[in-house]
C-alpha atoms as a PDB file:
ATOM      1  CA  UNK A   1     -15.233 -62.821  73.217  1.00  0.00           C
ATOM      2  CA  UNK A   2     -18.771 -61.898  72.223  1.00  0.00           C
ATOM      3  CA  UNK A   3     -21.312 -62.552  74.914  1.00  0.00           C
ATOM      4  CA  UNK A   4     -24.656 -63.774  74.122  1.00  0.00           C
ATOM      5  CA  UNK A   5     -26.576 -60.688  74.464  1.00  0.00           C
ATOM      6  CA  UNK A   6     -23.943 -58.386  72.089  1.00  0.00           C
ATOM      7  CA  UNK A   7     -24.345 -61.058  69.282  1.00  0.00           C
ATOM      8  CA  UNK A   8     -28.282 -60.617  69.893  1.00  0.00           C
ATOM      9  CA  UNK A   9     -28.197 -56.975  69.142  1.00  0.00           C
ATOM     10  CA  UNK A  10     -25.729 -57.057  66.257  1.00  0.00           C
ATOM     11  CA  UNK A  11     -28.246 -59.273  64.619  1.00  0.00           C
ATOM     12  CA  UNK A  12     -31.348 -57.303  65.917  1.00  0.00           C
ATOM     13  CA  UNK A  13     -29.523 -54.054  65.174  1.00  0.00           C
ATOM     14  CA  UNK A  14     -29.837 -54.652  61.403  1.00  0.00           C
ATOM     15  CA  UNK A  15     -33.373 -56.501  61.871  1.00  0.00           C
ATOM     16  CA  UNK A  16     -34.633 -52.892  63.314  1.00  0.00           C
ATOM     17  CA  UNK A  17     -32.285 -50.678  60.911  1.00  0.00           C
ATOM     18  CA  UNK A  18     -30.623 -49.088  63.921  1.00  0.00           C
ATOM     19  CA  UNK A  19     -27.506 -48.624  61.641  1.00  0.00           C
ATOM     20  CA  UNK A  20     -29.684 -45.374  60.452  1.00  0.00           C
ATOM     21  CA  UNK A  21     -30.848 -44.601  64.009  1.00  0.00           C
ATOM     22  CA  UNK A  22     -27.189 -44.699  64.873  1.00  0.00           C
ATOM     23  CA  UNK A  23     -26.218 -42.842  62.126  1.00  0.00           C
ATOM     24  CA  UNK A  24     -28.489 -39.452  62.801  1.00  0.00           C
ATOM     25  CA  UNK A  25     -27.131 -40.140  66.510  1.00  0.00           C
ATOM     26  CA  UNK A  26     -23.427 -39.592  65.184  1.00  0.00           C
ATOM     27  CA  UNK A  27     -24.358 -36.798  63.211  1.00  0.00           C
ATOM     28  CA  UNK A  28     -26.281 -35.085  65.726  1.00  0.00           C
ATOM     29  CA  UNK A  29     -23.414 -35.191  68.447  1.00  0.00           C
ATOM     30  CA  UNK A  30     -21.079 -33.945  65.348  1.00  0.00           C
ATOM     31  CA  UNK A  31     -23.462 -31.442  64.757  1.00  0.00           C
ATOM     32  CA  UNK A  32     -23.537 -30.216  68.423  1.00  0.00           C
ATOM     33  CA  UNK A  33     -19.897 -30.154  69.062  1.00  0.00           C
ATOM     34  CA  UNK A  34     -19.433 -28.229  65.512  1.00  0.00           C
ATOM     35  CA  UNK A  35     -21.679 -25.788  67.004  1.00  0.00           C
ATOM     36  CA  UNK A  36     -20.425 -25.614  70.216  1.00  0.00           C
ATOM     37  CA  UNK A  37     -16.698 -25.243  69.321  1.00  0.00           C
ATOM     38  CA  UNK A  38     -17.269 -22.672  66.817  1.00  0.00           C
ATOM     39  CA  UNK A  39     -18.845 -21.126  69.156  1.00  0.00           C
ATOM     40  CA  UNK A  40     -16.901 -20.878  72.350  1.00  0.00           C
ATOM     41  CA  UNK A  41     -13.523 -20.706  70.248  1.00  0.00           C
ATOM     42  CA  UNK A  42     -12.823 -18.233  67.485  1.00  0.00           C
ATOM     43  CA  UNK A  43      -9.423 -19.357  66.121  1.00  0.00           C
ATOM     44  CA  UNK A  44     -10.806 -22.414  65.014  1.00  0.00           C
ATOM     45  CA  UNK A  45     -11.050 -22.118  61.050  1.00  0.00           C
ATOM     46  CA  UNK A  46     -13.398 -25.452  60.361  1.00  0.00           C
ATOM     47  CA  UNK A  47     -14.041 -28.583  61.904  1.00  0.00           C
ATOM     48  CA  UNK A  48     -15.215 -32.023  60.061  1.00  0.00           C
ATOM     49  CA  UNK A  49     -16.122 -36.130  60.902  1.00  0.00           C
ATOM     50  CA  UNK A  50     -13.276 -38.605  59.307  1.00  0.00           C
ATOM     51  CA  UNK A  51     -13.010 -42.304  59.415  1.00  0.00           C
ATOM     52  CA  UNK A  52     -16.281 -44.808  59.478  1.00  0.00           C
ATOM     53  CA  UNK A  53     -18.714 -41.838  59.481  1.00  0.00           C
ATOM     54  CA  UNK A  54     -17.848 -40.388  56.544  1.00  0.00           C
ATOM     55  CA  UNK A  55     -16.325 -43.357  54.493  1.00  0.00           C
ATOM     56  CA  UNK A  56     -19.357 -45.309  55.508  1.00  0.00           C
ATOM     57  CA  UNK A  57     -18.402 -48.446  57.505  1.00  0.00           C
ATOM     58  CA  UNK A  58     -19.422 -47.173  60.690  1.00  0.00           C
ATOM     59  CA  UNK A  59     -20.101 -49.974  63.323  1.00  0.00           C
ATOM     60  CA  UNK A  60     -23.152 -49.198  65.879  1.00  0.00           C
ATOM     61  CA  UNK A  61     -21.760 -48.194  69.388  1.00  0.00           C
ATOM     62  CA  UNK A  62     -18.018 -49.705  67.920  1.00  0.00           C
ATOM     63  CA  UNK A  63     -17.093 -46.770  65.673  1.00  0.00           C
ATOM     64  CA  UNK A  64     -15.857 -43.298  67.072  1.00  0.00           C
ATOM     65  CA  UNK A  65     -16.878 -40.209  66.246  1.00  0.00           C
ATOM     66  CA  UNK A  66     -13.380 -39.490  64.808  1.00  0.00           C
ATOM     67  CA  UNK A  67     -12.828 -35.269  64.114  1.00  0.00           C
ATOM     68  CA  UNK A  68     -10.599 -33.053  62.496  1.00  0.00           C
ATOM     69  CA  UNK A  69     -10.608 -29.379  63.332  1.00  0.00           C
ATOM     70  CA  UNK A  70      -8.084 -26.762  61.522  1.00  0.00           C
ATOM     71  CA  UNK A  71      -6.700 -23.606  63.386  1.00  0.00           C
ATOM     72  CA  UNK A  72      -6.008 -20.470  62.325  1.00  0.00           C
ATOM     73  CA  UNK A  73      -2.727 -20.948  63.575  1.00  0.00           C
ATOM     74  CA  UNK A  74      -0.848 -23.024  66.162  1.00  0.00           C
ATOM     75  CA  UNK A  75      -1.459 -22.149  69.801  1.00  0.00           C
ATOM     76  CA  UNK A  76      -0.440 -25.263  72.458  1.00  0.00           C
ATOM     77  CA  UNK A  77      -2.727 -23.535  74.865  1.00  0.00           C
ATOM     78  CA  UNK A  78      -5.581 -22.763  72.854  1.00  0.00           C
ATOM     79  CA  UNK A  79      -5.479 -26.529  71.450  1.00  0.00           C
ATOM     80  CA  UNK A  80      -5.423 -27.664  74.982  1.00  0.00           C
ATOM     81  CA  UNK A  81      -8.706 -25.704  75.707  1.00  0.00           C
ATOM     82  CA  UNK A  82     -10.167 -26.844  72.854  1.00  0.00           C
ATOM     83  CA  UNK A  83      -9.440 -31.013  73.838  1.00  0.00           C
ATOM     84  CA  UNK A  84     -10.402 -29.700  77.819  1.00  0.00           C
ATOM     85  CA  UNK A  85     -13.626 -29.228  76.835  1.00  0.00           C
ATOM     86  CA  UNK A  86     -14.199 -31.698  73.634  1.00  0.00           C
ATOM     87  CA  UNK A  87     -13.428 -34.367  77.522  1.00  0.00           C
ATOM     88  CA  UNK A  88     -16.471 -32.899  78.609  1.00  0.00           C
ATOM     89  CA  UNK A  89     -18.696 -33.293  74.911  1.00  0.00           C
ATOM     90  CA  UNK A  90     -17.094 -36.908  75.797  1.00  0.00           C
ATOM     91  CA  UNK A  91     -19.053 -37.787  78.824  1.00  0.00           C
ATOM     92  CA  UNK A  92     -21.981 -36.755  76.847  1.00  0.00           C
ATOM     93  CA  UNK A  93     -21.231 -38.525  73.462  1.00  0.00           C
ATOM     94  CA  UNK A  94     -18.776 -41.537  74.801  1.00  0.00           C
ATOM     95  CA  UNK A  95     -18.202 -42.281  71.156  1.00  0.00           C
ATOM     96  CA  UNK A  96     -16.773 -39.290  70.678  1.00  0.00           C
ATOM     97  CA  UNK A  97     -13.126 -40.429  68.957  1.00  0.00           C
ATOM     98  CA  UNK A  98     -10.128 -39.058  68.848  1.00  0.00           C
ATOM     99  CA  UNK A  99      -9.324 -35.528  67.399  1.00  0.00           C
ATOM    100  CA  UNK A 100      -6.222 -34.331  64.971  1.00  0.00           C
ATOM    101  CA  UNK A 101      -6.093 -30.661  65.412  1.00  0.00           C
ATOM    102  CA  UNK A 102      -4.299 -28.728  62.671  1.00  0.00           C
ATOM    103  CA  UNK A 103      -3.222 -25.223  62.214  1.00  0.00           C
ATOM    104  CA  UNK A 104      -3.636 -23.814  58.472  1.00  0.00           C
ATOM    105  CA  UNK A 105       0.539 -23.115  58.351  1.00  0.00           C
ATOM    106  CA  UNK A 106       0.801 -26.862  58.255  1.00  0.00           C
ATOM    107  CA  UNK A 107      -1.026 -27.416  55.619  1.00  0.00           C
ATOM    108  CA  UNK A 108       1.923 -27.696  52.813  1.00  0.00           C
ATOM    109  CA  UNK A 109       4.092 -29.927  54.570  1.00  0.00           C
ATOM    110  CA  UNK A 110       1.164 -32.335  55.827  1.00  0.00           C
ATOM    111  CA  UNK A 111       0.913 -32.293  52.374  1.00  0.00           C
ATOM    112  CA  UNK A 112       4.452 -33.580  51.791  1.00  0.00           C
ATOM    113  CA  UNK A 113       4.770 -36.280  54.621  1.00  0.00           C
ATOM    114  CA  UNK A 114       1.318 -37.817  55.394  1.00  0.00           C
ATOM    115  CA  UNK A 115       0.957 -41.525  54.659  1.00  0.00           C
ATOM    116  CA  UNK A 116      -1.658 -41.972  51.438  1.00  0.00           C
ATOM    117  CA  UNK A 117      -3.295 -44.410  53.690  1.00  0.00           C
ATOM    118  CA  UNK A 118      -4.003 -42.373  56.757  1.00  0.00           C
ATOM    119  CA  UNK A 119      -4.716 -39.608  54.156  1.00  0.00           C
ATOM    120  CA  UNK A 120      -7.409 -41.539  52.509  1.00  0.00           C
ATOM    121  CA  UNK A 121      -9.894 -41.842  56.050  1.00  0.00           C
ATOM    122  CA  UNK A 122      -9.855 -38.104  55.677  1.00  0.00           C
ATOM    123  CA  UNK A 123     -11.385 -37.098  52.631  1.00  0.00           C
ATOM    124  CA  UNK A 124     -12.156 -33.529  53.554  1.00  0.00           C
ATOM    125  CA  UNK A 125      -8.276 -32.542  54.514  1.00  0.00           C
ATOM    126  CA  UNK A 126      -7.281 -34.494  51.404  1.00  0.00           C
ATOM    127  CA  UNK A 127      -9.229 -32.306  49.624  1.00  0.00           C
ATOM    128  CA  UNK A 128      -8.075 -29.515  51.414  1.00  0.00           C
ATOM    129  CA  UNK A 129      -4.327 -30.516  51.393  1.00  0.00           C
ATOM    130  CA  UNK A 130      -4.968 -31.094  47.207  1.00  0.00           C
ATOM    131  CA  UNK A 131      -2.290 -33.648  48.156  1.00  0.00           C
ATOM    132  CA  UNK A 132      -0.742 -35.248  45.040  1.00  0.00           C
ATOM    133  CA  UNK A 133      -1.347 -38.821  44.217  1.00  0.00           C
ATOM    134  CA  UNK A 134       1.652 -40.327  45.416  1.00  0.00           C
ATOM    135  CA  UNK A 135       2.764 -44.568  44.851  1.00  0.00           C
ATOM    136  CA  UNK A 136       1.865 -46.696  47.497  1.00  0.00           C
ATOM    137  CA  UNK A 137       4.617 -48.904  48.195  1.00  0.00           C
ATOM    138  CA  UNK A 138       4.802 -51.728  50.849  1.00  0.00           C
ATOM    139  CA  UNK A 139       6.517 -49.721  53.141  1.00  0.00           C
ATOM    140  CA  UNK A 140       3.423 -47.358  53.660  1.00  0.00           C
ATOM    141  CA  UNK A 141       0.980 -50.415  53.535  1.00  0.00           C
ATOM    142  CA  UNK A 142       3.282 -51.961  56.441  1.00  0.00           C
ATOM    143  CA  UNK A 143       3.476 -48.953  58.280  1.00  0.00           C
ATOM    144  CA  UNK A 144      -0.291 -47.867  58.139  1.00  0.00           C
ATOM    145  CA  UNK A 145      -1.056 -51.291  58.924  1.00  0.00           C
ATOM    146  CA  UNK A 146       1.732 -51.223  62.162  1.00  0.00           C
ATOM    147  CA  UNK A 147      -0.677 -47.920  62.959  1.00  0.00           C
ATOM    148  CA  UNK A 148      -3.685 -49.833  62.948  1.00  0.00           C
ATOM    149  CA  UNK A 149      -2.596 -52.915  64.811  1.00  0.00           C
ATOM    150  CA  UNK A 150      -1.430 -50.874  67.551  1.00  0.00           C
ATOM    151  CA  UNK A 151      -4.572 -48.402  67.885  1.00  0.00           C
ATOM    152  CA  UNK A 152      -6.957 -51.538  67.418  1.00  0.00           C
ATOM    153  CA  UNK A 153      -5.263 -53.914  70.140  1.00  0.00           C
ATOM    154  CA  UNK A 154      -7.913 -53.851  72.371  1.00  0.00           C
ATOM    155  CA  UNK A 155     -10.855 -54.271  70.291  1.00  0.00           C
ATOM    156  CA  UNK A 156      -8.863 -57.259  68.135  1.00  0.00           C
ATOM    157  CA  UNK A 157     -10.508 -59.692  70.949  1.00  0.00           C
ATOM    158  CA  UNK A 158     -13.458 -58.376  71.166  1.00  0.00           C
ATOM    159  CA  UNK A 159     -14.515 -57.083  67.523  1.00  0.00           C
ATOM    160  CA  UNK A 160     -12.134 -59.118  65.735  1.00  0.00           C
ATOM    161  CA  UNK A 161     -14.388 -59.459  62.605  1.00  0.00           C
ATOM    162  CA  UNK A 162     -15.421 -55.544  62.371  1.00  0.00           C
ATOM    163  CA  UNK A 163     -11.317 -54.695  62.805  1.00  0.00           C
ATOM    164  CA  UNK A 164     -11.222 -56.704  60.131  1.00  0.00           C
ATOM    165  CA  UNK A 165     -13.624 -55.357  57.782  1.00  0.00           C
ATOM    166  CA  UNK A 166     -12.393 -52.057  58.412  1.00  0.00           C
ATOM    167  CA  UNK A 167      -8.467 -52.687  57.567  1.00  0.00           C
ATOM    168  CA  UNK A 168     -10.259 -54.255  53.861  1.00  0.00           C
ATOM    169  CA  UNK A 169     -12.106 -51.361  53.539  1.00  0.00           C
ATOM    170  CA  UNK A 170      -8.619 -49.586  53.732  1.00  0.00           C
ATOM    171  CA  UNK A 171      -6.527 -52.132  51.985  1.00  0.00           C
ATOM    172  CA  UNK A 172      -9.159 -52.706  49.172  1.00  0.00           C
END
């Protein structure tokens, strides 16, 4: 349920253009955790935003900060360092989303197996990947929207209507 003073700032939010203010805020915590991790870790080959930031539907203080950060190569240990202190970046940016970490050997057989769907809210690793177009059947659709269902549960109460205009965003 929306309360009374969350409906008041969605429609003051977009009175005051604090979608842009929001916006450079995202950026600037992606910006500072890019540094930072480049920094403090040297096996880590590049790091990028995916999802609402960079496919533009991102939702004021709804959206995370969603990340993808390639290794040099796989290290269990390492990538538990790395998510140790991206917890800490968290207390600091508490939209900071969730983060697929992926060594450069996987690269061809990500390639192979990812669903077109999940591929598509990461531009940059498509890119990378130079995945081939592949059909979208049902199956994927059905299974990508499974995905979403059960990663969105919570927030289906409470931001029904922006769950919503993301999965048409994806399904469009």
């Amino acid at each position: 349920m929306i309360t009374k003073k969350k409906a008041l700032f969605n429609k003051t939010s977009h009175f005051f253009h604090l979608d842009g203010l929001v916006t450079f805020l995202y950026q600037l915590a992606f910006k500072i955790v890019r540094r930072q991790i480049k920094y403090r870790f040297s096996k880590v080959q590049d790091l990028w935003c995916r999802n609402s930031l960079v496919l533009g539907y991102l939702e004021p203080f709804v959206s995370d900060l969603d990340l993808t950060l390639v290794l040099q190569s796989r290290d269990l240990k390492y990538e538990q360092e790395i998510l140790k202190f991206l917890k800490i970046f968290s207390m600091i940016f508490p939209f900071l989303g969730e983060v697929n970490i992926i060594a450069e050997e996987d690269f061809p057989l990500l390639a192979e197996i990812l669903n077109p769907f999940e591929l598509e809210r990461d531009p940059y690793l498509q890119k990378r990947l130079h995945a081939p177009k592949t059909s979208i059947d049902r199956t994927l659709r059905g299974v990508f929207l499974l995905k979403m269902l059960e990663s969105n549960y919570k927030d289906l109460e409470v931001h029904s209507s922006l769950r919503r205009k993301k999965w048409a965003f994806h399904f469009q």
